[in-house]
Protein backbone atom coordinates (compact mmCIF):
# COMPACT_ATOMS: atom_id res chain seq x y z
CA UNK A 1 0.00 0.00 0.00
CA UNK A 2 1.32 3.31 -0.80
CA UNK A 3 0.12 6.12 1.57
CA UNK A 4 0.99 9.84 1.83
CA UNK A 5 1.34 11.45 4.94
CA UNK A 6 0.62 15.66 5.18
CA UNK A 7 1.58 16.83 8.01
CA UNK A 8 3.34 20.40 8.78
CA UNK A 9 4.80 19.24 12.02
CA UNK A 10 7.22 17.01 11.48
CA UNK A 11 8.15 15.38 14.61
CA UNK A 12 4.48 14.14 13.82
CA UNK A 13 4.81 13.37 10.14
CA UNK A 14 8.23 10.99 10.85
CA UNK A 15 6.85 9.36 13.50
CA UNK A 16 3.23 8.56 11.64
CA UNK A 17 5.75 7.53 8.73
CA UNK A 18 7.55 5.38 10.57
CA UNK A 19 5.13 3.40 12.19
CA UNK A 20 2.97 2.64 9.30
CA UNK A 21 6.51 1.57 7.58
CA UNK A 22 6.72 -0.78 10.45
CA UNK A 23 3.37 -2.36 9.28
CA UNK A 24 4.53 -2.36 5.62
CA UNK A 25 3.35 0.45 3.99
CA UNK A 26 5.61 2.51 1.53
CA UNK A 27 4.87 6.21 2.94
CA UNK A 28 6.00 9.55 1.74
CA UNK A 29 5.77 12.57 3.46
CA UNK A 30 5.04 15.82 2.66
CA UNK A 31 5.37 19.09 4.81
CA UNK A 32 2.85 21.64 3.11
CA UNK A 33 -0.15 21.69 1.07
CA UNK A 34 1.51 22.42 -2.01
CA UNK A 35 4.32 19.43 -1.82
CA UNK A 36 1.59 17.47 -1.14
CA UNK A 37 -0.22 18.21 -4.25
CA UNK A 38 2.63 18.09 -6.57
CA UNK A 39 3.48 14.35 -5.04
CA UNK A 40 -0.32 13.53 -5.08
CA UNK A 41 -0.43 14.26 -8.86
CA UNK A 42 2.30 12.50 -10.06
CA UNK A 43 1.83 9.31 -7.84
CA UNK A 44 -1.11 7.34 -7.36
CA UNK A 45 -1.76 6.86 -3.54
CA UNK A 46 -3.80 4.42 -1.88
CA UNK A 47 -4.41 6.40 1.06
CA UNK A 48 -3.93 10.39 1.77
CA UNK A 49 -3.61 10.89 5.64
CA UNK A 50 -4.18 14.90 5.42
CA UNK A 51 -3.72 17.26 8.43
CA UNK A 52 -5.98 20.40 8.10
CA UNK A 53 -4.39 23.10 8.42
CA UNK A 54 -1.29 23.16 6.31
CA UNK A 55 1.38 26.09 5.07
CA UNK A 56 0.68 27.01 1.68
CA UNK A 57 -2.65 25.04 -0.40
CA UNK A 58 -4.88 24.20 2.62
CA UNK A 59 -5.74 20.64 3.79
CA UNK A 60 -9.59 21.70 3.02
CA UNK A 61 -8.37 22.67 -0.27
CA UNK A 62 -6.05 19.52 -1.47
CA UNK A 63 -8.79 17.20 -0.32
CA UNK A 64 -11.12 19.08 -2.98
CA UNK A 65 -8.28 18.74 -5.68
CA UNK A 66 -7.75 15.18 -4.83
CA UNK A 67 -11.27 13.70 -4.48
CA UNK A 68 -12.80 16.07 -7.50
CA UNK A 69 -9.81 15.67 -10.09
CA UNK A 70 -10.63 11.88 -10.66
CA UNK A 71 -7.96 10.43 -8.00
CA UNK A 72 -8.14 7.54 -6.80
CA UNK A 73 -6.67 8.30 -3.57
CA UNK A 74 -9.10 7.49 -0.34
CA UNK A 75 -8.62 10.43 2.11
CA UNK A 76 -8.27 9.94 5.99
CA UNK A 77 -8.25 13.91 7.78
CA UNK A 78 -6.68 14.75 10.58
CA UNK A 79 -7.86 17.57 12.70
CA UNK A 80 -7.53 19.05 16.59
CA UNK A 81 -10.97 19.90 16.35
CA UNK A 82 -13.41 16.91 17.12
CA UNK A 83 -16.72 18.82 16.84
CA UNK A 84 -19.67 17.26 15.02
CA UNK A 85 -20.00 20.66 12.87
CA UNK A 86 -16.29 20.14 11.37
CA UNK A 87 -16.15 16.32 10.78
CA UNK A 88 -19.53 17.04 8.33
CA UNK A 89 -17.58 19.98 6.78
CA UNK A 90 -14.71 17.65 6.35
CA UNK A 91 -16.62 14.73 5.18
CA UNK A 92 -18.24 17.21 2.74
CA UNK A 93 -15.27 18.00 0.96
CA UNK A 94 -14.89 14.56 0.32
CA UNK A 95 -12.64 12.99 2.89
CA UNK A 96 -12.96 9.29 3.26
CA UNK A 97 -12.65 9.46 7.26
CA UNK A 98 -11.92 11.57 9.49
CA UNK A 99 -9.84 11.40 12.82
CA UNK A 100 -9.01 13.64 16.19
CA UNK A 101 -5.52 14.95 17.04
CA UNK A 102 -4.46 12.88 19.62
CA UNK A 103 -4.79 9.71 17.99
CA UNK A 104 -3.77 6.41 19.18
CA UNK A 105 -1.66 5.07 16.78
CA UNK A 106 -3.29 1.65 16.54
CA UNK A 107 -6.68 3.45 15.53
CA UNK A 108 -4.58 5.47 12.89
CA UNK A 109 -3.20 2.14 10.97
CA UNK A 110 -6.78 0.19 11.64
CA UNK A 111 -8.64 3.33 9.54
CA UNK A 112 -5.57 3.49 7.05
CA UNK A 113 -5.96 -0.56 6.50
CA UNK A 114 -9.42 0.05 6.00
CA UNK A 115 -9.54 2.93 3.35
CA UNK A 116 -7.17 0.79 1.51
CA UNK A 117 -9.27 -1.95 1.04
CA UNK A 118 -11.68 0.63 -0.55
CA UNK A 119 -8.92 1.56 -3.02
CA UNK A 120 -9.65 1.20 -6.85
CA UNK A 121 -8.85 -1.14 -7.47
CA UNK A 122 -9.96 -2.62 -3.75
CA UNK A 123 -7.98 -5.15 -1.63
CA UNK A 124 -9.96 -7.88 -0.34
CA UNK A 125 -8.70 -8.76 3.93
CA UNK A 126 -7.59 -11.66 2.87
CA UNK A 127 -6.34 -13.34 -0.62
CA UNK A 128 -6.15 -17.21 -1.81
CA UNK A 129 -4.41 -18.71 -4.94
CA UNK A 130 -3.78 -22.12 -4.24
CA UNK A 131 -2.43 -23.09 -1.33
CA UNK A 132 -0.85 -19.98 -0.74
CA UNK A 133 -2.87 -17.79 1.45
CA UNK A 134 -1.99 -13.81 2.36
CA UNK A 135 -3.57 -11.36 4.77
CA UNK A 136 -2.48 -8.20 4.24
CA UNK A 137 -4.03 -6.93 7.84
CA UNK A 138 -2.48 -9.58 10.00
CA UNK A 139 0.61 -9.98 7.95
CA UNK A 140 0.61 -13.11 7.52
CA UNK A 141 1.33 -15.51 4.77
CA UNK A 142 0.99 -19.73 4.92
CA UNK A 143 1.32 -22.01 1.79
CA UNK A 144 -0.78 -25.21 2.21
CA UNK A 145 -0.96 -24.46 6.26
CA UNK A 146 2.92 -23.41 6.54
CA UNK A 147 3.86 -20.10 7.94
CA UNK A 148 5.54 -18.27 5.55
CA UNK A 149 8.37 -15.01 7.18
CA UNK A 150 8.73 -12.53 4.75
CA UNK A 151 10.02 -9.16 4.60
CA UNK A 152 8.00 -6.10 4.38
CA UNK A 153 9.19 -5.92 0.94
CA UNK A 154 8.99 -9.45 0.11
CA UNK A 155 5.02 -9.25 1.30
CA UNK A 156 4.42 -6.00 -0.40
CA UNK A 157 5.06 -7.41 -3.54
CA UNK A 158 3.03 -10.75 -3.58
CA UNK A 159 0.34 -8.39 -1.53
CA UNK A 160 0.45 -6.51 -5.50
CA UNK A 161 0.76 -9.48 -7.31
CA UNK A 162 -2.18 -11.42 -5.67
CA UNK A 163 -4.42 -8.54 -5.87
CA UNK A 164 -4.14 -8.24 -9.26
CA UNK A 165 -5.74 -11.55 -9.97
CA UNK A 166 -3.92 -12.86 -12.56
CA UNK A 167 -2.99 -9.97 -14.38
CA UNK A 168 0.35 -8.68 -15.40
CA UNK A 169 1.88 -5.92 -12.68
CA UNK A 170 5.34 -4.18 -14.51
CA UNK A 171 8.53 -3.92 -12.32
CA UNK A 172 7.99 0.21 -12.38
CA UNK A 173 4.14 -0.40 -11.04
CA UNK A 174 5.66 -2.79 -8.75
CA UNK A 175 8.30 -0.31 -7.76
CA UNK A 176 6.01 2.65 -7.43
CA UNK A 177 3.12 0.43 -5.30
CA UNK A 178 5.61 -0.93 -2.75
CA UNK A 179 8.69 1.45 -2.85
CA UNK A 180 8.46 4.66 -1.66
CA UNK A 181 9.96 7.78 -3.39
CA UNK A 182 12.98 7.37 -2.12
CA UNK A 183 13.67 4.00 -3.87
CA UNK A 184 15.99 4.24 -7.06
CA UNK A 185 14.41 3.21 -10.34
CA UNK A 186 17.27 1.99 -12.06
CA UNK A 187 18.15 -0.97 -9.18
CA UNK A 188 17.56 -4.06 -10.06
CA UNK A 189 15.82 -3.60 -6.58
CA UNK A 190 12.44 -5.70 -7.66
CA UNK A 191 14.28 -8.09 -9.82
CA UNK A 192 15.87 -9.31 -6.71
CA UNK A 193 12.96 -9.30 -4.00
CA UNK A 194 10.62 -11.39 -6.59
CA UNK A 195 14.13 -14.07 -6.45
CA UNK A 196 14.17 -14.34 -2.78
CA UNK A 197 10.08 -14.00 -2.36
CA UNK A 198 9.97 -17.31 -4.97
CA UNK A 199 12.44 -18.93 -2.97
CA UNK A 200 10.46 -18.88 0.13
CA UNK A 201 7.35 -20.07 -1.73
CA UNK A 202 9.36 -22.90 -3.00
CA UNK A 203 7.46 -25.38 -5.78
CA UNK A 204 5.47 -25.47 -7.07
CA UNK A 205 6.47 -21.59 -9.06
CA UNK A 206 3.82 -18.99 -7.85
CA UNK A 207 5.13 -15.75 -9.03
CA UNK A 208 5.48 -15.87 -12.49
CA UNK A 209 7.32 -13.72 -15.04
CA UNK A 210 5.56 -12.24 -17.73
CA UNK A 211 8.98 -11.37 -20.38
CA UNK A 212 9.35 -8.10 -21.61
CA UNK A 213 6.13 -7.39 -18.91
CA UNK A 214 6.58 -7.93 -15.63
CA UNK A 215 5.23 -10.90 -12.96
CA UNK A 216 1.72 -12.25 -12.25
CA UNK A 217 0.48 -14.89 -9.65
CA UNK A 218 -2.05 -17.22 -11.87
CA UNK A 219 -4.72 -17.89 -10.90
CA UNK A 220 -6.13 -21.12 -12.17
């Protein structure tokens, strides 16, 4: 899941990052409204955790631009102020959810997990091919009742593959989903993760490449 964090304080913004890296995410961050925009237009989020009240465009304002402008992006707001009167405003604009500065963290990942799952296209709680079942919320992954350990990376990647039941997912989609923008396109970064992710799934193949395409799990 790829998720952008907007947050002006950023004590705040690296810690958020941090922990929903720690639960696999790839996260950017962005500092003020207009960063924000500029990195929501040229990558395709999952989720948009938006403080609101930012330096420069406004959090009321990039949720507008992001949930009008045809992206795809689900939008959780943050805001100090709990009353009824500015969740609806919030809401209004479009947000997906909305939550209350302080937050416990736990509630933070739980609403982030579920906007995700209402991404376009949507991730089911759990996914099956085979014997090899994934659960992207428990972070877990058996093959024919074996526990499977995988890196964040490692499960980010099959997480992509699986959900795109059956269909062909490039290495730069792969890169861009799981990665965040910090990761170097010209690595042979994915090339190497999808190596060590089939050797853990062992035989029969699951993650199939696709040449001159990219990978797909089939799905039979």
């Amino acid at each position: 899941m790829r998720v952008l964090v907007v947050e002006d304080e950023q004590a705040l913004a690296d810690a958020v990052a941090r922990g929903l890296r720690r639960e696999g995410m790839a996260v950017d961050v962005a500092l003020d409204g207009d960063t924000a925009h500029e990195k929501a237009s040229v990558t395709r989020y999952d989720v948009v955790v938006l403080d609101r009240d930012l330096p420069g465009m406004s959090g009321d304002q990039l949720c507008r631009e992001i949930t009008t402008n045809g992206e795809l992006s689900r939008v959780l707001m943050l805001t100090a102020s709990g009353s009824v009167a500015d969740k609806v405003s919030g809401l209004s604009l479009g947000a997906d959810d909305y939550l209350t500065k302080p937050f416990a963290f736990a509630e933070l990942v739980a609403r982030v997990r579920a906007l995700g799952r209402r991404a376009t296209p949507a991730t089911p709680a759990s996914m099956v091919v085979g014997g090899v079942e994934l659960d992207p919320a428990r972070r877990t992954l058996t093959r024919d009742g074996r526990r499977i350990e995988l890196t964040r990376k490692e499960f980010g990647v099959l997480e992509v593959l699986m959900a795109a039941r059956g269909s062909v997912v490039s290495s730069e989609e792969l890169l861009e989903r799981v990665w965040d923008e910090n990761a170097d396109p010209f690595t042979t970064t994915v090339r190497v993760t999808v190596m060590t992710l089939r050797k853990k799934l062992g035989e029969p193949g699951v993650v199939e490449t696709v040449v001159g395409s990219g990978y797909r799990v089939a799905v039979a």
